[in-house]
N, C-alpha and C. Protein backbone atom coordinates (compact mmCIF):
# COMPACT_ATOMS: atom_id res chain seq x y z
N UNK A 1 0.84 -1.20 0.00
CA UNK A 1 0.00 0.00 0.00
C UNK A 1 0.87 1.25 0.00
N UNK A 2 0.36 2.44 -1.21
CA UNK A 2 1.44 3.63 -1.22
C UNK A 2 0.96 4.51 0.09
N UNK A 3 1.88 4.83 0.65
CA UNK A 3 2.18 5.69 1.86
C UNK A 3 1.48 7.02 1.27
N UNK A 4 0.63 7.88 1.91
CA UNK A 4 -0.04 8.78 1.52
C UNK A 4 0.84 9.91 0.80
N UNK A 5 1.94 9.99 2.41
CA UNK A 5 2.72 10.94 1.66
C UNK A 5 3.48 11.16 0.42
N UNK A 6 3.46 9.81 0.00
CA UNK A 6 4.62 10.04 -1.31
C UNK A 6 3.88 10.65 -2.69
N UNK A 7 2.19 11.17 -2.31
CA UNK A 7 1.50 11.97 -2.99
C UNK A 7 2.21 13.30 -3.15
N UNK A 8 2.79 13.63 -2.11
CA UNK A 8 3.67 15.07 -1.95
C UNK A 8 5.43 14.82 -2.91
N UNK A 9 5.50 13.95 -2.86
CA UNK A 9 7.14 13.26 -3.26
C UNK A 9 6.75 13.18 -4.98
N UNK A 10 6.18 12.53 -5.42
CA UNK A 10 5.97 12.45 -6.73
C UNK A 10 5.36 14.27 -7.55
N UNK A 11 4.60 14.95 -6.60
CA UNK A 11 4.20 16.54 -7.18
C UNK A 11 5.36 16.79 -6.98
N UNK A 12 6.61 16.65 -6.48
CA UNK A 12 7.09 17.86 -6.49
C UNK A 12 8.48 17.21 -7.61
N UNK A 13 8.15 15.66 -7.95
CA UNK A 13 9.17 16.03 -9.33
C UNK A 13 8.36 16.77 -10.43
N UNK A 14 6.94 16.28 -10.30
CA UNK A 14 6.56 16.88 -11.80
C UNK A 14 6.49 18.48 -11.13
N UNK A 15 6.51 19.23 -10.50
CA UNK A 15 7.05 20.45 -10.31
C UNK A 15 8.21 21.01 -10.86
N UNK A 16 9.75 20.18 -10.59
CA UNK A 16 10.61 20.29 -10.69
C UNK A 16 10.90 20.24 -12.68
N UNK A 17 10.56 19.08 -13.07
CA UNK A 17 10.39 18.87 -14.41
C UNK A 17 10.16 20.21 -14.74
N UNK A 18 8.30 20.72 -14.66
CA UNK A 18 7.34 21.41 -15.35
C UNK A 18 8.59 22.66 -15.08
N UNK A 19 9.37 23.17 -14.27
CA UNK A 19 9.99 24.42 -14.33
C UNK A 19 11.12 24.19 -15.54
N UNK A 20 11.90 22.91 -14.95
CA UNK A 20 12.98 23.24 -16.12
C UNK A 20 12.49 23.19 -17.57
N UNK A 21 11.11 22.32 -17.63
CA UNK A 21 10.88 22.50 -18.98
C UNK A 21 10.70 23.85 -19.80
N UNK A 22 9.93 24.59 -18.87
CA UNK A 22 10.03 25.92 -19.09
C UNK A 22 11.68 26.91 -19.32
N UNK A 23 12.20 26.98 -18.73
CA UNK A 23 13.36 27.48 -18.31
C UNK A 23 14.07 26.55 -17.23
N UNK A 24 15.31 25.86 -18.53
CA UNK A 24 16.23 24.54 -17.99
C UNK A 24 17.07 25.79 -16.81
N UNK A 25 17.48 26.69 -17.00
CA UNK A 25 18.14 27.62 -15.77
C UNK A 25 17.50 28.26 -14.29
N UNK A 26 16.13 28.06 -14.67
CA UNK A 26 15.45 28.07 -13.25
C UNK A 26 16.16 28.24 -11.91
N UNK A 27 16.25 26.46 -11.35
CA UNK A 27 17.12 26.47 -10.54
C UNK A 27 18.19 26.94 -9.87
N UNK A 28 18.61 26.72 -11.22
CA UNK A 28 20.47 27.52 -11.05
C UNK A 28 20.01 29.28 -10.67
N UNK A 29 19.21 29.66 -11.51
CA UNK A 29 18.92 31.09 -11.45
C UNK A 29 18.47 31.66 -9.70
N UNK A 30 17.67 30.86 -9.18
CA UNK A 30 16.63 30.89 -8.24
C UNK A 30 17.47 30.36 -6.70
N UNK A 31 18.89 29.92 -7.46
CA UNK A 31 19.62 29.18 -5.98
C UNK A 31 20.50 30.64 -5.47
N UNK A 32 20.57 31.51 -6.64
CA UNK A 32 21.55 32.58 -6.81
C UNK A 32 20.70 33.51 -4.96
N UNK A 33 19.86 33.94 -4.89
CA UNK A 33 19.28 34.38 -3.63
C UNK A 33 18.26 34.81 -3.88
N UNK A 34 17.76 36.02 -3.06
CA UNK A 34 16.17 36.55 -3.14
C UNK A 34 16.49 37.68 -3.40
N UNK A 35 15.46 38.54 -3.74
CA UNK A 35 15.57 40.07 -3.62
C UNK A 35 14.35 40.31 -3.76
N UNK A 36 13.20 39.89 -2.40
CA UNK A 36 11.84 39.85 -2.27
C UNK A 36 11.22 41.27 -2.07
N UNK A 37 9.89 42.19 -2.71
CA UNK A 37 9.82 43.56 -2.26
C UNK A 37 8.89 43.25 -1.21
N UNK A 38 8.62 41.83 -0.85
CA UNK A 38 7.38 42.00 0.27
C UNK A 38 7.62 41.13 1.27
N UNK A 39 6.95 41.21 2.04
CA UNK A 39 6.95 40.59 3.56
C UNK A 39 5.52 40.12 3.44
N UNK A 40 5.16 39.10 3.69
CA UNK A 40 3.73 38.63 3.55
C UNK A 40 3.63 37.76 5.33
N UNK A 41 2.77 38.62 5.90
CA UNK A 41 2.67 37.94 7.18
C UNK A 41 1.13 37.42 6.91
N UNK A 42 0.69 36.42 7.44
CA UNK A 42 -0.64 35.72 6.93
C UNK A 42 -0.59 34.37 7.82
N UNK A 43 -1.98 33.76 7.59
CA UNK A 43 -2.48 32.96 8.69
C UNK A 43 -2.21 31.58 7.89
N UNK A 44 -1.57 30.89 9.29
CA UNK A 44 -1.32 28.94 8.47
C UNK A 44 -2.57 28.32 7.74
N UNK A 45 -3.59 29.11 7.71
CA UNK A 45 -4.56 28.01 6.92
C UNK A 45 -3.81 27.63 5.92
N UNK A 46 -4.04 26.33 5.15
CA UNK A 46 -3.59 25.84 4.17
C UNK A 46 -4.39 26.25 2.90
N UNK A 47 -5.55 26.72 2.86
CA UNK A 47 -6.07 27.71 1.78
C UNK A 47 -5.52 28.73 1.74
N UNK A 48 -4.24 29.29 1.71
CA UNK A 48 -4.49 30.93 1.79
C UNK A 48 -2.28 30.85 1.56
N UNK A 49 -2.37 30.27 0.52
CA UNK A 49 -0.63 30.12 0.04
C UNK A 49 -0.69 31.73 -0.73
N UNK A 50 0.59 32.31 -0.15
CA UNK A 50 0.34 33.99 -0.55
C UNK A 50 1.04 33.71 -2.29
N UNK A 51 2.22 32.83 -2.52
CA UNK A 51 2.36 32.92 -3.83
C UNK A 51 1.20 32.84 -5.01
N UNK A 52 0.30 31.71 -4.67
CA UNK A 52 -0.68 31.53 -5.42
C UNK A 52 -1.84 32.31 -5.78
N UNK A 53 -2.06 32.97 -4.63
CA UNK A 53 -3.40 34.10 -4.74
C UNK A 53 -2.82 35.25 -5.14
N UNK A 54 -1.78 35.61 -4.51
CA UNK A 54 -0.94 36.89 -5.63
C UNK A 54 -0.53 36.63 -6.96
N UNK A 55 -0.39 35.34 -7.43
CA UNK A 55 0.23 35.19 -8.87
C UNK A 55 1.43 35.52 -9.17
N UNK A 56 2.10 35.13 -8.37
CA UNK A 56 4.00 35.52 -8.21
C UNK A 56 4.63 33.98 -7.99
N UNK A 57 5.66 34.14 -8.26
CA UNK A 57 6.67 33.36 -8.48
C UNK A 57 7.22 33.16 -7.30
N UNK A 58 8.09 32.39 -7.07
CA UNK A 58 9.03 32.27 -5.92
C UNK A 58 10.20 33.40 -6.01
N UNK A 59 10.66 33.94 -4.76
CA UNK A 59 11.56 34.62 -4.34
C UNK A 59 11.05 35.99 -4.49
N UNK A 60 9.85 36.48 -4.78
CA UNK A 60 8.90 37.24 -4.66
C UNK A 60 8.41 37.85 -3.53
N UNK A 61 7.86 37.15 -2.23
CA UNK A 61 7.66 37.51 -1.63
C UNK A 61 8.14 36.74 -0.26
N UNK A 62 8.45 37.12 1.00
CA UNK A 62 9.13 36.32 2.48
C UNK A 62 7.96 36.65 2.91
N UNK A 63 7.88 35.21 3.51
CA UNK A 63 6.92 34.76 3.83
C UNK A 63 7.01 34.78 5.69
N UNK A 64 5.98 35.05 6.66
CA UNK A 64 5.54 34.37 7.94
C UNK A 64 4.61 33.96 7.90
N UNK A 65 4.24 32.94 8.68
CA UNK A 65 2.78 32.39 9.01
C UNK A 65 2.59 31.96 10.33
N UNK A 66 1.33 32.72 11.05
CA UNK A 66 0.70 31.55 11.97
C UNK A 66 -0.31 31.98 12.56
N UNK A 67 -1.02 30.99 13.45
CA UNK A 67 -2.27 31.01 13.52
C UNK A 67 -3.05 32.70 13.64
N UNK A 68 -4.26 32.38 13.11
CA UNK A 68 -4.67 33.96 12.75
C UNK A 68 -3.68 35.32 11.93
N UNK A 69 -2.85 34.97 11.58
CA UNK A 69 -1.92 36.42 11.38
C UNK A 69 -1.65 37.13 12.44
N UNK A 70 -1.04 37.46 13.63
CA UNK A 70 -0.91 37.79 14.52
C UNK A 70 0.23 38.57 14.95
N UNK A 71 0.82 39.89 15.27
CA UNK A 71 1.73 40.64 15.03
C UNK A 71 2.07 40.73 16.80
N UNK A 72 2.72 39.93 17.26
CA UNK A 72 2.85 40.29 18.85
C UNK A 72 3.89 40.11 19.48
N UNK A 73 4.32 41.40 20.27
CA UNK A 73 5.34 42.05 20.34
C UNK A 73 6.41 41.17 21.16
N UNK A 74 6.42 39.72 22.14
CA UNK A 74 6.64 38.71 22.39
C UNK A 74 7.41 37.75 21.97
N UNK A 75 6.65 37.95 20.36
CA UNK A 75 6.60 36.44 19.65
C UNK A 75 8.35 36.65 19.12
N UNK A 76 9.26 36.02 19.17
CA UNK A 76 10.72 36.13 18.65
C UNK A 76 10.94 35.40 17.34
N UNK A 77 10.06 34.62 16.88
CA UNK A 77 10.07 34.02 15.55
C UNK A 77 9.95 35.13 14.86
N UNK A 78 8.27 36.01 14.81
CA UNK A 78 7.94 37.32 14.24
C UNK A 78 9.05 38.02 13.84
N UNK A 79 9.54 38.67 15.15
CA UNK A 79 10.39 39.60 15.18
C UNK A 79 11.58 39.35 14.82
N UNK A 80 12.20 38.13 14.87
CA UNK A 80 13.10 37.57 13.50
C UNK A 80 13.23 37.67 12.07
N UNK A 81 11.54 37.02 11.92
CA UNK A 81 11.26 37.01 10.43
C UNK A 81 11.29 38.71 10.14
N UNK A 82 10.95 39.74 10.97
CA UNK A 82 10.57 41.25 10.48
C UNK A 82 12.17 41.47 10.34
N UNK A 83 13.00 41.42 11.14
CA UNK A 83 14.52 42.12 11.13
C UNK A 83 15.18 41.95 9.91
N UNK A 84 15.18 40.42 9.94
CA UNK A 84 15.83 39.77 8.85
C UNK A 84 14.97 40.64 7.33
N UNK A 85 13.77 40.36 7.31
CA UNK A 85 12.96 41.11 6.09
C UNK A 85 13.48 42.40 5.66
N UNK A 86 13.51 43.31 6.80
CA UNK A 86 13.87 44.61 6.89
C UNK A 86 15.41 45.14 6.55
N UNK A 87 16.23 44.93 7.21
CA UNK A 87 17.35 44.88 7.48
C UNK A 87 18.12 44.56 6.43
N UNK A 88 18.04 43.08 5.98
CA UNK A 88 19.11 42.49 5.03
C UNK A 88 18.52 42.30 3.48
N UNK A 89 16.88 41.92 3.60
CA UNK A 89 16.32 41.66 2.53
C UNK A 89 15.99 43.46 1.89
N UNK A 90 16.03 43.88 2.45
CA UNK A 90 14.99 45.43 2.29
C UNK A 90 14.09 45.14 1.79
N UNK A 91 12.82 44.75 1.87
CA UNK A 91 11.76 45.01 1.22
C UNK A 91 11.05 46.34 2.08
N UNK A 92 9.89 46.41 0.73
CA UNK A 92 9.63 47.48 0.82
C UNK A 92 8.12 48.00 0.97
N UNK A 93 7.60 46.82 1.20
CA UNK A 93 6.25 46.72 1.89
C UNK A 93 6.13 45.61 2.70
N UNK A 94 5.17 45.52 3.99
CA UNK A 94 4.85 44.37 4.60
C UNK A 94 3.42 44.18 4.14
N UNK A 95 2.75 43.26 4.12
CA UNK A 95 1.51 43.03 4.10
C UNK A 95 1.14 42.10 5.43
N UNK A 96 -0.02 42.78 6.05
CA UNK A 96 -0.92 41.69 6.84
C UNK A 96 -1.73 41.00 6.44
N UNK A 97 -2.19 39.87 5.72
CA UNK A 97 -3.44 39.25 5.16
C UNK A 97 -4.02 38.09 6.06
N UNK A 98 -5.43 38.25 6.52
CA UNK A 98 -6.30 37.79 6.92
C UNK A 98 -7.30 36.83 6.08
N UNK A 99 -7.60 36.13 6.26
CA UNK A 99 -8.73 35.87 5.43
C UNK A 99 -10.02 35.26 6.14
N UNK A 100 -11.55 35.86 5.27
CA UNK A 100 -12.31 35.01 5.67
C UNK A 100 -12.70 34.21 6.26
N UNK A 101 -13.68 33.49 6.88
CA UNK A 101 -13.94 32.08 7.24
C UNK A 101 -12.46 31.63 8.34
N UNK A 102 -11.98 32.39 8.97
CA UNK A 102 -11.02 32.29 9.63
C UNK A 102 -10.85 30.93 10.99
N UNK A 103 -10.66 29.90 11.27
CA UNK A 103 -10.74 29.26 12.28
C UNK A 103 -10.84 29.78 13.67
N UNK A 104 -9.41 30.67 13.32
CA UNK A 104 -8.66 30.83 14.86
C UNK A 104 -9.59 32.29 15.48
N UNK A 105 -10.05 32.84 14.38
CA UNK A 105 -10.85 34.24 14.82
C UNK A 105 -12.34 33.36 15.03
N UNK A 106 -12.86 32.95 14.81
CA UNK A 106 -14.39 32.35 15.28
C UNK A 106 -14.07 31.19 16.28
N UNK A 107 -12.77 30.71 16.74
CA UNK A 107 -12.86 30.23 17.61
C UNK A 107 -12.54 31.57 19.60
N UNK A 108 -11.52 32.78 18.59
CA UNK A 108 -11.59 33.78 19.62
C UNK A 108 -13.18 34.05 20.28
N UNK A 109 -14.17 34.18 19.73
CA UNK A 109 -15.33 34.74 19.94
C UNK A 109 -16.33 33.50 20.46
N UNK A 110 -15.62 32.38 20.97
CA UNK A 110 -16.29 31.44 21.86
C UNK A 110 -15.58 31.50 23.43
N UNK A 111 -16.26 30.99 24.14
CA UNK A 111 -15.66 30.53 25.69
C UNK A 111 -15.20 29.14 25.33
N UNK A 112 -15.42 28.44 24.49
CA UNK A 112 -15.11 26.57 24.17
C UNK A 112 -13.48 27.14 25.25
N UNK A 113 -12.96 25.99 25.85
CA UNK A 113 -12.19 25.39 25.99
C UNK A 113 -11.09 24.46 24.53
N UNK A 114 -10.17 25.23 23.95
CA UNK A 114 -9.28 24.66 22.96
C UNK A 114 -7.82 24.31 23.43
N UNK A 115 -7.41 24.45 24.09
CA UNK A 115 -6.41 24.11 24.63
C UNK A 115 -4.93 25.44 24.56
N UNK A 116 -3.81 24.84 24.64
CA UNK A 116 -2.93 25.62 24.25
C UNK A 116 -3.47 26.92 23.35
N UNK A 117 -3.77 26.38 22.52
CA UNK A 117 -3.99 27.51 21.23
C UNK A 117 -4.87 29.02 21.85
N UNK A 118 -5.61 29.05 23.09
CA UNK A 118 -6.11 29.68 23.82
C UNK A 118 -5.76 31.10 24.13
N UNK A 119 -4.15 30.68 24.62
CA UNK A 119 -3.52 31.63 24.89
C UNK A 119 -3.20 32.45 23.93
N UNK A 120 -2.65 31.81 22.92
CA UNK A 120 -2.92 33.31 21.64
C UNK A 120 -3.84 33.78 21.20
N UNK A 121 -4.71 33.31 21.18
CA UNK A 121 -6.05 33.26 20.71
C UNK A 121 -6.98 34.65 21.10
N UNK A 122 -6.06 34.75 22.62
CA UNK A 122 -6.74 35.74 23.44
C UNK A 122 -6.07 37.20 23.21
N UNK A 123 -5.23 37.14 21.91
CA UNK A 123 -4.99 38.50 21.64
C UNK A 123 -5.96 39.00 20.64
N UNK A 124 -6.62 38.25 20.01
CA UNK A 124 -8.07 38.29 19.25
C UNK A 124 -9.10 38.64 20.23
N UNK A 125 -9.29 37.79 20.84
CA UNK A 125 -10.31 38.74 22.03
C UNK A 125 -10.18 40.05 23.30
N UNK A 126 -8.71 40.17 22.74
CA UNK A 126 -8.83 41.50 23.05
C UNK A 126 -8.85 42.82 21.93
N UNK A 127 -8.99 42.27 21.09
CA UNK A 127 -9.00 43.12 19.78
C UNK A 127 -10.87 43.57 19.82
N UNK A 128 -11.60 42.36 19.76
CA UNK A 128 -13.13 42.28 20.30
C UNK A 128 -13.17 42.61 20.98
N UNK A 129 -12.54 42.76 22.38
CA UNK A 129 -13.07 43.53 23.77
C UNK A 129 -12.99 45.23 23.03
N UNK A 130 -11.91 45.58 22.45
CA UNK A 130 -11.97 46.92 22.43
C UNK A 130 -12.69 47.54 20.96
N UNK A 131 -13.52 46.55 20.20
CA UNK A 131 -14.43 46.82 19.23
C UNK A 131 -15.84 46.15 19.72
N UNK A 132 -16.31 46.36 21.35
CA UNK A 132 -17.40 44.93 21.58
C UNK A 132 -18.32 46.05 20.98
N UNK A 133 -18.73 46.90 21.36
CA UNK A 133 -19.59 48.21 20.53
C UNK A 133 -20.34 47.67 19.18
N UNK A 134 -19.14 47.82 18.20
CA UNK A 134 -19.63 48.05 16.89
C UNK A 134 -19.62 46.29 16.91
N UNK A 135 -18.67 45.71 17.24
CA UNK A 135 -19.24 44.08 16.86
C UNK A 135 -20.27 43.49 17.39
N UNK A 136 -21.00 44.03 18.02
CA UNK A 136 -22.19 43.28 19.51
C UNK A 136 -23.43 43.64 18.64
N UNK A 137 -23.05 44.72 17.38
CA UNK A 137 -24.47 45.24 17.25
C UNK A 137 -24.74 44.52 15.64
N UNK A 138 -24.13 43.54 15.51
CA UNK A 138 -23.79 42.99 14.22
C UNK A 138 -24.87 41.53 14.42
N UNK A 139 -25.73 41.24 14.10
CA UNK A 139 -26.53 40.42 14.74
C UNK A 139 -26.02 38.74 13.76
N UNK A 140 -25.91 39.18 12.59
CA UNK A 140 -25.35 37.90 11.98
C UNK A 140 -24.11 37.26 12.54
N UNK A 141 -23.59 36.16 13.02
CA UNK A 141 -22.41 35.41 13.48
C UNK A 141 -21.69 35.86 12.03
N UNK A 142 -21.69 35.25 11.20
CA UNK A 142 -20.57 35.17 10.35
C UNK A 142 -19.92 36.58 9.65
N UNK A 143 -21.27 37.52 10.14
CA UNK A 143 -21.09 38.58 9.37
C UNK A 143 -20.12 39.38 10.41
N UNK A 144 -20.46 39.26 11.69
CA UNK A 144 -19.58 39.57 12.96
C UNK A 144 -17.97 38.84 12.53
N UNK A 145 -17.87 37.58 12.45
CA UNK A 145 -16.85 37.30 12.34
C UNK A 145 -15.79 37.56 11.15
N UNK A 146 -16.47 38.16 9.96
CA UNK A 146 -15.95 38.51 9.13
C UNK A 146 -15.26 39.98 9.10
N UNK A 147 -16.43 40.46 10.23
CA UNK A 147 -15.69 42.01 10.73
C UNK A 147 -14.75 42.44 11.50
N UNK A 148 -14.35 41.00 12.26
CA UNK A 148 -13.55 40.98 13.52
C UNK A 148 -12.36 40.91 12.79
N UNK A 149 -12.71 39.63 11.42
CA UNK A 149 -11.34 39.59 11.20
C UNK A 149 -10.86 40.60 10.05
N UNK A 150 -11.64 41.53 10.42
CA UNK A 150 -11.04 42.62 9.22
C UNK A 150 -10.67 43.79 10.57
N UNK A 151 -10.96 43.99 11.70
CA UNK A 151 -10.36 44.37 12.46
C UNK A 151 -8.60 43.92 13.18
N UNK A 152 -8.86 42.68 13.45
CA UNK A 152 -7.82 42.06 13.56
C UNK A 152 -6.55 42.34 12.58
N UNK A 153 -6.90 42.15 11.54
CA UNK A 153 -5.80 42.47 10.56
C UNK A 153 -5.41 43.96 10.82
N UNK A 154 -6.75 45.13 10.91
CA UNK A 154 -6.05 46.61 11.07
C UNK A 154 -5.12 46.67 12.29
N UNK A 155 -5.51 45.77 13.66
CA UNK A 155 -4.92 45.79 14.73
C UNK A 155 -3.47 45.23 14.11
N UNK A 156 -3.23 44.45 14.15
CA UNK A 156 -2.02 44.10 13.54
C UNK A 156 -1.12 44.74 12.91
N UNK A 157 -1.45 45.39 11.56
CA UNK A 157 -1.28 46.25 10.82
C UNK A 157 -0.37 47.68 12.18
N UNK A 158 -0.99 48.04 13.03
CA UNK A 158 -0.73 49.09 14.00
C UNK A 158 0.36 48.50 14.92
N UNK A 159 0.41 47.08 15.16
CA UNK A 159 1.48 46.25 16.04
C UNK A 159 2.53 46.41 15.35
N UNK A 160 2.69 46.30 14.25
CA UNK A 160 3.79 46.45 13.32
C UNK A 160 4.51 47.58 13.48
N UNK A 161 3.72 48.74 13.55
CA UNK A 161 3.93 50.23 13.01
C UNK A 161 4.96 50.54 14.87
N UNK A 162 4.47 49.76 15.74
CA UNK A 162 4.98 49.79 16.82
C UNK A 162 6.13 49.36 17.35
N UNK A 163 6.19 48.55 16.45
CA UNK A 163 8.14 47.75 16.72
C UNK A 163 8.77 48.67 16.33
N UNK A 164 10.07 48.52 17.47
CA UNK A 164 11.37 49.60 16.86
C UNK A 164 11.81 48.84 15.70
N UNK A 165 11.51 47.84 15.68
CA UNK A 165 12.45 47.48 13.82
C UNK A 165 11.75 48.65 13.00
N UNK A 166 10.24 48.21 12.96
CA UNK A 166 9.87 49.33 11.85
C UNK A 166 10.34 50.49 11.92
N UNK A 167 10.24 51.00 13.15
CA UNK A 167 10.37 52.46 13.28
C UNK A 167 11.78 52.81 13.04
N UNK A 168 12.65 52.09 13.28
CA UNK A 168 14.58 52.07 13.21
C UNK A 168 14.33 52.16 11.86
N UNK A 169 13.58 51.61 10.63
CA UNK A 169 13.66 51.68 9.28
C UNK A 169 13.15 52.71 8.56
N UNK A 170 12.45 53.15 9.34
CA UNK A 170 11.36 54.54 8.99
C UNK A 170 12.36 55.97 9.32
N UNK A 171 13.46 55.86 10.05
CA UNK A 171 14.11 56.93 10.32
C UNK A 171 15.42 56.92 8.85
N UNK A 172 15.24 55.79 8.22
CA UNK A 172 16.70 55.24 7.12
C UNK A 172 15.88 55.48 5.35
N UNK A 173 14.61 54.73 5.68
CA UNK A 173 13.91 54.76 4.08
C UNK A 173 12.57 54.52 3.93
N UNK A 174 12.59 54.22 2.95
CA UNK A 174 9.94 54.49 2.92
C UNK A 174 9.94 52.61 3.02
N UNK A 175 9.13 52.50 4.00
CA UNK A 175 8.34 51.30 4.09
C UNK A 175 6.97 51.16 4.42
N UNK A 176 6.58 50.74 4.03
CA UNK A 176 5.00 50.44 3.53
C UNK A 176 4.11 49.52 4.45
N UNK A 177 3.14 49.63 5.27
CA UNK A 177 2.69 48.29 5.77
C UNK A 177 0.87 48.67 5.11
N UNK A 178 0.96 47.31 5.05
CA UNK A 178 -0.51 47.25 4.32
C UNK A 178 -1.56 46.24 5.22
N UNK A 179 -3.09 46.49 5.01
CA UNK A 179 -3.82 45.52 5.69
C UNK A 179 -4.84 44.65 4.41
N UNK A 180 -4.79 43.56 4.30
CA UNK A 180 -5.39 42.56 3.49
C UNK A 180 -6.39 41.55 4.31
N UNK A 181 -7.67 41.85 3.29
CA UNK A 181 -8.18 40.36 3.89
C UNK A 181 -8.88 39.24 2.09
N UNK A 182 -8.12 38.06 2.45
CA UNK A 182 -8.54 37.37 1.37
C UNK A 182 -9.62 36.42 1.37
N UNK A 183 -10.97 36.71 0.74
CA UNK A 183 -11.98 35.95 0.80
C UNK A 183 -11.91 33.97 0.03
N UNK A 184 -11.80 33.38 0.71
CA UNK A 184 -12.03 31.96 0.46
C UNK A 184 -12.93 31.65 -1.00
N UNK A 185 -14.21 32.54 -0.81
CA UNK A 185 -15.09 32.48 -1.33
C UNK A 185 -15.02 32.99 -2.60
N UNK A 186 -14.33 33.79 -2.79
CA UNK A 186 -13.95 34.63 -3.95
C UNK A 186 -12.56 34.31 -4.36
N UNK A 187 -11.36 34.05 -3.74
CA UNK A 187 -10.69 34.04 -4.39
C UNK A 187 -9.93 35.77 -4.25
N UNK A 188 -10.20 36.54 -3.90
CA UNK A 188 -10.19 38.07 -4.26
C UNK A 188 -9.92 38.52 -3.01
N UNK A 189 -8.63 39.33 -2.94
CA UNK A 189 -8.16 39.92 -1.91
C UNK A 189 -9.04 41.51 -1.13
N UNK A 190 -9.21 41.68 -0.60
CA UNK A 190 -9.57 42.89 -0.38
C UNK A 190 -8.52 43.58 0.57
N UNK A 191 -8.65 45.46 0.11
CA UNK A 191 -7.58 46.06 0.55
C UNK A 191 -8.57 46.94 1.79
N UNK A 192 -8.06 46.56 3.15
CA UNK A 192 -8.85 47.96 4.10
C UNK A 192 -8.11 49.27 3.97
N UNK A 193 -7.20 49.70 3.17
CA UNK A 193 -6.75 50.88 3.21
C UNK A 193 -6.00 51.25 4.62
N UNK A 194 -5.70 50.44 5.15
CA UNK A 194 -4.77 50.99 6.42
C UNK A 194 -3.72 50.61 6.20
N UNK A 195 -3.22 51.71 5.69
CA UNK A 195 -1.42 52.09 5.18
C UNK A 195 -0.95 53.02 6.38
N UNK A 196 0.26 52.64 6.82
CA UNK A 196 1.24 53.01 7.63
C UNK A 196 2.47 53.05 6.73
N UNK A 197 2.87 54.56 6.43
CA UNK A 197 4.15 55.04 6.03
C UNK A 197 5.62 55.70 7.08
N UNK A 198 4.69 55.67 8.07
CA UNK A 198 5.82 56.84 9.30
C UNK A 198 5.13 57.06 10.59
N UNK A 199 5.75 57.20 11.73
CA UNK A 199 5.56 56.90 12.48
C UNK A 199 4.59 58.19 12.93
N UNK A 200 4.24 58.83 11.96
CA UNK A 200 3.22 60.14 12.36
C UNK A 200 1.55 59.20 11.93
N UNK A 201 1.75 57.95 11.79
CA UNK A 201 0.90 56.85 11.83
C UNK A 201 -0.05 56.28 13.13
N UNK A 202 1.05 56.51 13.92
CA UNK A 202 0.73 56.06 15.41
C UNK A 202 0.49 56.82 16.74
N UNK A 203 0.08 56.39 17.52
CA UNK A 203 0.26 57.41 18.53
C UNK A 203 1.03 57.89 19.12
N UNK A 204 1.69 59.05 19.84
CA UNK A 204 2.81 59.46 20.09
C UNK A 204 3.44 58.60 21.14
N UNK A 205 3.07 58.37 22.14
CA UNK A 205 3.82 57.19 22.97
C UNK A 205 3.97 55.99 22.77
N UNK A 206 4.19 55.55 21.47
CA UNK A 206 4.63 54.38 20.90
C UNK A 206 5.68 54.86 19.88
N UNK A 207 6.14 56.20 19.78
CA UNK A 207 6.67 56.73 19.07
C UNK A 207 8.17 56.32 19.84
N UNK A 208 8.75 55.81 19.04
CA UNK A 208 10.73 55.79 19.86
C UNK A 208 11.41 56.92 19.13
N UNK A 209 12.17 57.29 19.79
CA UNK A 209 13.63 58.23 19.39
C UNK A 209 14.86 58.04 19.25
N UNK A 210 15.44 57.58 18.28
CA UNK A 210 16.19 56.53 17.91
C UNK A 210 18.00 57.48 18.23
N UNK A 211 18.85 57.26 19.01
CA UNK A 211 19.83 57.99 18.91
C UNK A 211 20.54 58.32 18.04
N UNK A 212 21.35 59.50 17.55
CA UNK A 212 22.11 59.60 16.05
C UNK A 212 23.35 58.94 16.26
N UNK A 213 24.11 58.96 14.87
CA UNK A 213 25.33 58.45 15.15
C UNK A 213 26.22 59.57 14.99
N UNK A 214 27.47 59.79 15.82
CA UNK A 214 28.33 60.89 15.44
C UNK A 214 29.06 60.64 13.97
C-alpha cells in the first residue's frame, strides 16, 4: 500500500520537471538568492498560500505564518522574520493578510475550551473587547466574524507600526505596511486601506527616538 505521503514526493518532481521544462536555468537562477519587495505575514490556513493568490513566483515575496496572522510584540520568531525582512532583505512593503472564514478568529469569539492555542487566541479577544460596541451590534455570526477579522488584521497592521524594527527603518527609508483580507469564497483579496508610512501613523507614545550616530 502507497504511503499517503509520497503523494507530496511524486508533485514535487513533476514540479521540478514542469519548471525546467520551461526554463532549464530556473534552478540555477533561483539558488543565486532573493531580492523579495514584500513581507507577507498571513495565517497557516492551508487555503491561503500567498504565492498563489498573488500570482507571483518564488523569491517574490518572504513569507511568515501563523495562527490567525498575529503581530505580537513577544513572539521572537515574528520579530526575527521582520529584522531579517527589513534589514538584510529590504523590502519594501509588509503586508498583513487575513482571510475570511477564519478558524482561529471564530474560535476567539467562543468561551469553548481549545487548549494551548487559547492563549494566543486571546490577543483576538482583546482586539473584540476593544471593538465589543460596533461588533455586539452585528446580529449575523458570520457577518460579525468577518468584521472581527477585518479588524484584527487593522490591529495588527498598527502592532507592526509599533516595533522599533519598523520604526529604526522609517528613520533610514519608505516602508509600507498594508492591511489585506482574502476571501475563500472569492478568491479576491480585499484592501482595508490601512497604510502606515511613518511613524506620524501612530500614537505618540509608541513613538521611539532613535539615537544619532556621530
Amino acid at each position: 500500500m502507497e504511503k499517503s505521503y509520497n503523494k507530496l514526493l511524486k508533485g514535487n518532481k513533476l514540479f521540478a520537471e514542469s519548471k525546467l521544462f520551461n526554463d532549464p536555468d530556473y534552478f540555477k537562477n533561483l539558488s543565486k538568492g532573493q531580492t523579495p519587495d514584500y513581507l507577507w505575514i498571513g495565517c497557516s490556513d492551508s487555503r491561503v498560500p500567498a504565492n498563489e493568490i498573488t500570482n507571483t513566483q518564488s523569491g517574490e515575496i518572504f513569507v511568515h505564518r501563523n495562527i490567525a496572522n498575529l503581530v505580537i510584540h513577544t513572539d521572537t520568531n515574528l520579530l526575527s522574520v521582520l529584522e531579517y525582512a527589513i534589514k538584510y532583505l529590504e523590502v519594501k512593503h509588509i503586508i498583513v493578510c487575513g482571510h475570511y472564514g477564519c478558524g482561529g478568529v471564530k474560535a476567539s469569539m467562543t468561551n469553548t475550551y481549545h487548549g494551548f492555542v487559547d492563549n494566543w487566541l486571546r490577543n483576538i479577544k482583546d482586539v473584540y473587547h476593544k471593538n465589543k460596541s460596533e461588533l455586539e451590534n452585528i446580529e449575523d455570526e458570520e457577518l460579525r466574524a468577518n468584521r472581527l477579522t477585518e479588524l484584527n488584521v487593522i490591529e495588527q497592521v498598527r502592532n507592526l507600526a509599533k516595533t522599533t524594527i519598523v520604526q529604526e527603518a522609517w528613520t533610514k527609508r519608505p516602508l509600507h505596511l498594508h492591511g489585506w483580507v482574502y476571501g475563500l469564497d472569492s478568491g479576491l483579496v480585499k484592501d482595508l486601506s490601512v497604510v502606515h508610512d511613518n511613524m506620524e501613523d501612530i500614537d505618540k507614545i509608541y513613538q521611539f527616538t532613535f539615537p544619532t550616530k556621530n
